[in-house]
Protein backbone atom coordinates (compact mmCIF):
# COMPACT_ATOMS: atom_id res chain seq x y z
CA UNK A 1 56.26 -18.90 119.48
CA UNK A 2 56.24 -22.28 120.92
CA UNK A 3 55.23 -22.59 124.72
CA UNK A 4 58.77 -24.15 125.74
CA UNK A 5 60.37 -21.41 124.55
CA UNK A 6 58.95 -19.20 127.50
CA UNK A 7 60.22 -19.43 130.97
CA UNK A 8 57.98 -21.04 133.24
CA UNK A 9 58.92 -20.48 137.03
CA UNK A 10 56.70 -22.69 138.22
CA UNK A 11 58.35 -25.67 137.39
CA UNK A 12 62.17 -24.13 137.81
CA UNK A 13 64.55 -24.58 141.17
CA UNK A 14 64.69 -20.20 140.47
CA UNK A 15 68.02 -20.90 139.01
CA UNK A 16 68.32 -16.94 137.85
CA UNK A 17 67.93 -16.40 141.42
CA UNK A 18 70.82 -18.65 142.89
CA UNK A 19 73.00 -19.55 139.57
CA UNK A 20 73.76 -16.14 137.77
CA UNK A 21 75.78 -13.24 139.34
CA UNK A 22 74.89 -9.52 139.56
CA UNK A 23 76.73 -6.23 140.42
CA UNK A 24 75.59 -3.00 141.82
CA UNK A 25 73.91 -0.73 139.41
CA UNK A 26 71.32 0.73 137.89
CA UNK A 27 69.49 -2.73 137.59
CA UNK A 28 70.77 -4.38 141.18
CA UNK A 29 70.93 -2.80 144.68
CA UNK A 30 73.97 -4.86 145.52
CA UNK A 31 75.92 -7.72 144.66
CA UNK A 32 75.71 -11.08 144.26
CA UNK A 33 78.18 -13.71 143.55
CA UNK A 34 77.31 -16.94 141.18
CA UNK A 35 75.85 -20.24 143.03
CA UNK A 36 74.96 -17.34 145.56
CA UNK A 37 71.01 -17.26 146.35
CA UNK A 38 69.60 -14.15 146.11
CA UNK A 39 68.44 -12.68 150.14
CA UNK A 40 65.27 -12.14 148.46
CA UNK A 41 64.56 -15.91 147.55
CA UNK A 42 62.41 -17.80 149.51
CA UNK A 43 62.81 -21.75 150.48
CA UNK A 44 59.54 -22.55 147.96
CA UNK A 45 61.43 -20.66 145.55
CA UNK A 46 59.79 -17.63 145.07
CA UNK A 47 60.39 -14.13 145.44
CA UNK A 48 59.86 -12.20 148.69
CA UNK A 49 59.45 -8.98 146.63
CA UNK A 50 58.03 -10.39 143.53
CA UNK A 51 55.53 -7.58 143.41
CA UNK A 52 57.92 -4.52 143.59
CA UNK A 53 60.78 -5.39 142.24
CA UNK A 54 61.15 -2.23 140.21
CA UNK A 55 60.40 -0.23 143.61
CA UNK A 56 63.51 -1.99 144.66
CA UNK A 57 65.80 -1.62 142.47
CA UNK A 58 65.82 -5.06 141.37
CA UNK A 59 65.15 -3.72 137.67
CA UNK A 60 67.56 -6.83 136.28
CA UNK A 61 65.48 -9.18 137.36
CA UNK A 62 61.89 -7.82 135.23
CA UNK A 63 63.84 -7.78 132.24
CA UNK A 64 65.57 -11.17 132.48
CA UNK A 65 64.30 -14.33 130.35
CA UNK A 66 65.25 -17.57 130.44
CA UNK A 67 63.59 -18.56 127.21
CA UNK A 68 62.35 -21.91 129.22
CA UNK A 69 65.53 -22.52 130.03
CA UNK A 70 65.19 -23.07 133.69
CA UNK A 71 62.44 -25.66 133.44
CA UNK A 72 64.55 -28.05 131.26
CA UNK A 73 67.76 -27.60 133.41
CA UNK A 74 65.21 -27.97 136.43
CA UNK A 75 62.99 -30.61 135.22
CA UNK A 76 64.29 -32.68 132.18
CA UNK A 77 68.22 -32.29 132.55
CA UNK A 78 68.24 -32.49 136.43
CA UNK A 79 65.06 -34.73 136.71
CA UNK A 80 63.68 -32.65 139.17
CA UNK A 81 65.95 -32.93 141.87
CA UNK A 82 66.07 -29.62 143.51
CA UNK A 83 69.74 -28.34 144.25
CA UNK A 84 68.76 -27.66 147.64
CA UNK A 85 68.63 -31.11 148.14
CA UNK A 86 71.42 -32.24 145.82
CA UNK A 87 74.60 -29.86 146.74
CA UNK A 88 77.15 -32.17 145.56
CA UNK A 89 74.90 -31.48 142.23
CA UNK A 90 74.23 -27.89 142.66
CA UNK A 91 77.46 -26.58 141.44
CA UNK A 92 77.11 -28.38 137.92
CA UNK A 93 73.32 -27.58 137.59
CA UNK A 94 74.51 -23.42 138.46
CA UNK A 95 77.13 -24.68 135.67
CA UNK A 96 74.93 -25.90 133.03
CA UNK A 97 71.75 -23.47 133.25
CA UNK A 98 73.50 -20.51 131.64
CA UNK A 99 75.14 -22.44 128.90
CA UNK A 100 71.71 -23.95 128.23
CA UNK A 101 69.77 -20.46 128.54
CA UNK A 102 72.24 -19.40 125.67
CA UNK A 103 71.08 -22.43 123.46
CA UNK A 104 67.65 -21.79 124.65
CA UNK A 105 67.95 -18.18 123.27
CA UNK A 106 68.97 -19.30 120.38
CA UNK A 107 66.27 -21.39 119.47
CA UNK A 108 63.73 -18.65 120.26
CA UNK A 109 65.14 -16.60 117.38
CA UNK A 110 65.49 -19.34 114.87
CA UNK A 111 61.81 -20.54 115.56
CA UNK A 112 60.92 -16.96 114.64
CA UNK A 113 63.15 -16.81 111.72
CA UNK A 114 61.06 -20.04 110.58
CA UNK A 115 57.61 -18.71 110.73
CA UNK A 116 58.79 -16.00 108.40
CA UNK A 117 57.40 -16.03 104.65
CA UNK A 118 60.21 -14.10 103.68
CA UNK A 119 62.90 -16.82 104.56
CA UNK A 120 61.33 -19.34 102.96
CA UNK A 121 64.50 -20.27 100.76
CA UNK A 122 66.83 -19.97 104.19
CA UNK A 123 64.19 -23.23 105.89
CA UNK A 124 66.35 -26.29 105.17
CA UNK A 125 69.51 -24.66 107.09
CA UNK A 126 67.10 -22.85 109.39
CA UNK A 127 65.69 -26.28 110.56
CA UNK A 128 69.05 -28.19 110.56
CA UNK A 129 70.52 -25.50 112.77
CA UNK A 130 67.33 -25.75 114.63
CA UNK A 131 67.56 -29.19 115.33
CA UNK A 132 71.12 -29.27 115.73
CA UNK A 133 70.39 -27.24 118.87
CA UNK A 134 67.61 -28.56 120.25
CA UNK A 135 69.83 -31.69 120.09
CA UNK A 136 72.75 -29.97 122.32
CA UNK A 137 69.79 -29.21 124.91
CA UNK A 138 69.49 -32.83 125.49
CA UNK A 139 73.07 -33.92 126.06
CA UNK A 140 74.20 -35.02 129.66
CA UNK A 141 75.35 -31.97 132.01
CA UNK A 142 79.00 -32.90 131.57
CA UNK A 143 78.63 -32.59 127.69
CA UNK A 144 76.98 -29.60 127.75
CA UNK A 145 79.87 -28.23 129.77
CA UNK A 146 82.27 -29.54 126.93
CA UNK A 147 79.92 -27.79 124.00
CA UNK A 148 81.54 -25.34 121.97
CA UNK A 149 78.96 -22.88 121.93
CA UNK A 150 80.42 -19.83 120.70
CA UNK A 151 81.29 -21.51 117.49
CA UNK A 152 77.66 -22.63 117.22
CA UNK A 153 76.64 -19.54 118.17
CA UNK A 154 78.57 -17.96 114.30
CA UNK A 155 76.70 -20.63 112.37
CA UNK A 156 73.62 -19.75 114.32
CA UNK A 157 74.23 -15.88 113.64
CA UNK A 158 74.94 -16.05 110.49
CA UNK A 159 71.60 -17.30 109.07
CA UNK A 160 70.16 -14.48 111.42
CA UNK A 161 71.69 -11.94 109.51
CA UNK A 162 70.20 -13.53 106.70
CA UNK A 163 66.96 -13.59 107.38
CA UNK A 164 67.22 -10.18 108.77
CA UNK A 165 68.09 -8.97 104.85
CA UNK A 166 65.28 -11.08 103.67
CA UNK A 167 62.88 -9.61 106.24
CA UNK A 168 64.02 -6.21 105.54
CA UNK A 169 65.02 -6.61 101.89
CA UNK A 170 62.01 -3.63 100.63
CA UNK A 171 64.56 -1.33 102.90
CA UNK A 172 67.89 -1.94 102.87
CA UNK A 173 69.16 -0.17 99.52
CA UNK A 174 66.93 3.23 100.61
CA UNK A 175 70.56 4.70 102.35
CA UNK A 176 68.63 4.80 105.71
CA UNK A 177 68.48 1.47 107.01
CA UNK A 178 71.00 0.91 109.60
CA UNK A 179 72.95 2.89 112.28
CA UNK A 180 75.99 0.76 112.48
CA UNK A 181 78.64 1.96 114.35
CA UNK A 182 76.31 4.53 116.06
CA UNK A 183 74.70 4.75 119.43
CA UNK A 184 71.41 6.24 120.37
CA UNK A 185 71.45 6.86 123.85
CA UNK A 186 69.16 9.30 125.02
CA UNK A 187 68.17 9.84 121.49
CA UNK A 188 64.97 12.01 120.36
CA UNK A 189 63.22 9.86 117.73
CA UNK A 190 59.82 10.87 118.67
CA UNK A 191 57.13 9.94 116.23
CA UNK A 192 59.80 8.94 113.70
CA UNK A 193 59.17 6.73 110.98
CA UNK A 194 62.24 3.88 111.21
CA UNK A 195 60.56 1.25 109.52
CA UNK A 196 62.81 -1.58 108.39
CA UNK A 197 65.94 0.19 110.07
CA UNK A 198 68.72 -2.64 111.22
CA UNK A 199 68.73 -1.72 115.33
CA UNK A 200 71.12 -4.63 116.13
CA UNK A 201 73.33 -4.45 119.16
CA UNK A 202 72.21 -0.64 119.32
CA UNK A 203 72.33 1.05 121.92
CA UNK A 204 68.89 3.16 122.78
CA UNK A 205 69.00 3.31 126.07
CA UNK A 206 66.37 5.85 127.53
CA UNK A 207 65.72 6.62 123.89
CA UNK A 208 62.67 9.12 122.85
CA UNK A 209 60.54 6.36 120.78
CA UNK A 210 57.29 7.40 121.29
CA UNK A 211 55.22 7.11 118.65
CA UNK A 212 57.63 5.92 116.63
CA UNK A 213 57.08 3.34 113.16
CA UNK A 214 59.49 0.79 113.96
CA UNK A 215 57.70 -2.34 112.16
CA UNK A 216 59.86 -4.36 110.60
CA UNK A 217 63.14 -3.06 112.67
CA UNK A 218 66.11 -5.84 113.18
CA UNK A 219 66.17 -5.41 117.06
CA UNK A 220 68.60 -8.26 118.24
CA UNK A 221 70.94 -7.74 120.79
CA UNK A 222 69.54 -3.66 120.97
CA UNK A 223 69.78 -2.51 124.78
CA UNK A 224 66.19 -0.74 125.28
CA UNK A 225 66.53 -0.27 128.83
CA UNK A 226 64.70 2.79 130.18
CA UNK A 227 63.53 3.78 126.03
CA UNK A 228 59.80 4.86 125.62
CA UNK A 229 58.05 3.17 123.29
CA UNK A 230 54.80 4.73 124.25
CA UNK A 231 52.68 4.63 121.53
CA UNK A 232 55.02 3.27 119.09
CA UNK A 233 54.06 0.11 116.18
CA UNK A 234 56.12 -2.23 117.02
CA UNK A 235 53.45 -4.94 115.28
CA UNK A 236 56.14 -6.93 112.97
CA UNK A 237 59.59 -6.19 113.91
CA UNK A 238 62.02 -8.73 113.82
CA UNK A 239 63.81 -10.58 117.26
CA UNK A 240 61.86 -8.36 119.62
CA UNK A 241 62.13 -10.43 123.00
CA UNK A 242 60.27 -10.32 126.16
CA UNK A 243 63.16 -8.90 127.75
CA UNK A 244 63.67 -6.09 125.99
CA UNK A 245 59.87 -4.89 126.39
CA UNK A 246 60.07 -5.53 130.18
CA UNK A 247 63.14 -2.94 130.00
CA UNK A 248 61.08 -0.30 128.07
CA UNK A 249 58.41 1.90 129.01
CA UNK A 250 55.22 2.32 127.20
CA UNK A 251 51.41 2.51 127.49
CA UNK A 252 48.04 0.43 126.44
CA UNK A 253 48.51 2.49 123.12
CA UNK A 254 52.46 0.56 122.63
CA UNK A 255 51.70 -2.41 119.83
CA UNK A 256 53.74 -4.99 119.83
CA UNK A 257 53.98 -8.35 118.20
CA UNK A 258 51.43 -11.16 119.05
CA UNK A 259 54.17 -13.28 120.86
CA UNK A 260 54.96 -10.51 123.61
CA UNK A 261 53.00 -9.38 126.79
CA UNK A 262 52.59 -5.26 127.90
CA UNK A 263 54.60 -5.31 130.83
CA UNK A 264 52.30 -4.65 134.48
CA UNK A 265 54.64 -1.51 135.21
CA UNK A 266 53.51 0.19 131.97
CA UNK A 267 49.99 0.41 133.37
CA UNK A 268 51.58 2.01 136.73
């Protein structure tokens, strides 16, 4: 996965932090409204509780990713002026970011649908569409305001569920593919074998996956939060992102793609 395509907070004005709003829940301990800084921010922009945000209760913020989203708004779109110093800025860059994280997002998935052997015959519209976006990503704020994104978004989708077929083509006709329609929350699937399966937009939240097969499962848009994947192969499945895994729980024995980290709180 290429590098840009991962958030770097470094070299972001913690735009998650001020930007995006949050309710009180399971993943938040209270609310926050958008272009509202988070009380736990701090003026360098980092995070007074950085290192226990689980602890308290600020489970939200683990699982989010940009997809490098917040450096480009921060650094390229923005030229690194910092909205703390720019207010009469501040409400278009809190404007912009998400609409950009959504394009961002969308890149990460089509880069992985490219390095796919199995969508080989989908690569001329998969790099059109590719560059098509990366294109939007470098308009002026006030255009990307004015994209259409959610019609992008359909052409974008509909070569994913493309190469999802492709990818999963060897399992698709065996009758036990996909759950559509179906939820799986709290599920026992415990050392199942769900290779290939189409998980997309399912919900699995505090799902029993432990020790499950799940290589080669469609997981897009799946809501893993709380599921335990201790154990489980999850070697080649298909648009498995960071932020899912940081919303699982597993263990050193979890295997996941090359492109994604073992969370720190799975070792805790």
């Amino acid at each position: 996965m290429e590098d840009y395509l991962k958030s770097d907070c470094k070299n972001c004005f913690a735009l998650c932090c001020v930007a995006l709003p949050y309710a009180k829940s399971a993943d938040f301990p209270f609310d926050k409204d958008d272009g509202e800084p988070c009380r736990n921010l701090c003026s360098n922009n980092q995070c007074s509780i950085h290192n226990k945000l689980r602890s308290e209760g600020f489970r939200g913020c683990v699982s989010y990713e940009c997809f490098g989203a917040g450096q480009h708004v921060s650094q390229v779109i923005f030229e690194g002026q910092d909205w703390r110093d720019n207010p009469e800025q501040s409400k278009i860059m809190f404007t912009v970011f998400p609409l950009v994280q959504q394009l961002y997002e969308m890149l990460w998935y089509i880069s992985q649908a490219l390095s796919l052997k199995e969508t080989i015959s989908l690569h001329p519209d998969l790099q059109l569409v590719y560059e098509n976006t990366l294109a939007f990503t470098k308009k002026t704020p006030d255009e990307i305001i004015n994209l259409d994104i959610a019609s992008h978004r359909s052409i974008v989708n509909d070569l994913l569920l493309k190469t999802s077929e492709l990818f999963r083509k060897d399992f698709i006709h065996n009758g036990t593919n996909s759950k559509k329609g179906k939820d799986c929350i709290g599920a026992r699937l415990k050392g199942t074998h769900l290779q290939g399966r189409n998980f997309r937009g399912l919900l699995l939240i505090a799902a029993d996956l432990r020790n499950a097969d799940l290589r080669k499962v469609d997981f897009i848009g799946a809501d893993l939060r709380d599921a335990d994947i201790s154990g489980a192969d999850l070697t080649d499945c298909l648009f498995l992102t960071q932020s899912q895994v940081n919303s699982t729980k597993g263990n050193v024995h979890t295997r996941l793609p090359s492109y994604l980290i073992k969370p720190k709180h799975w070792l805790n």
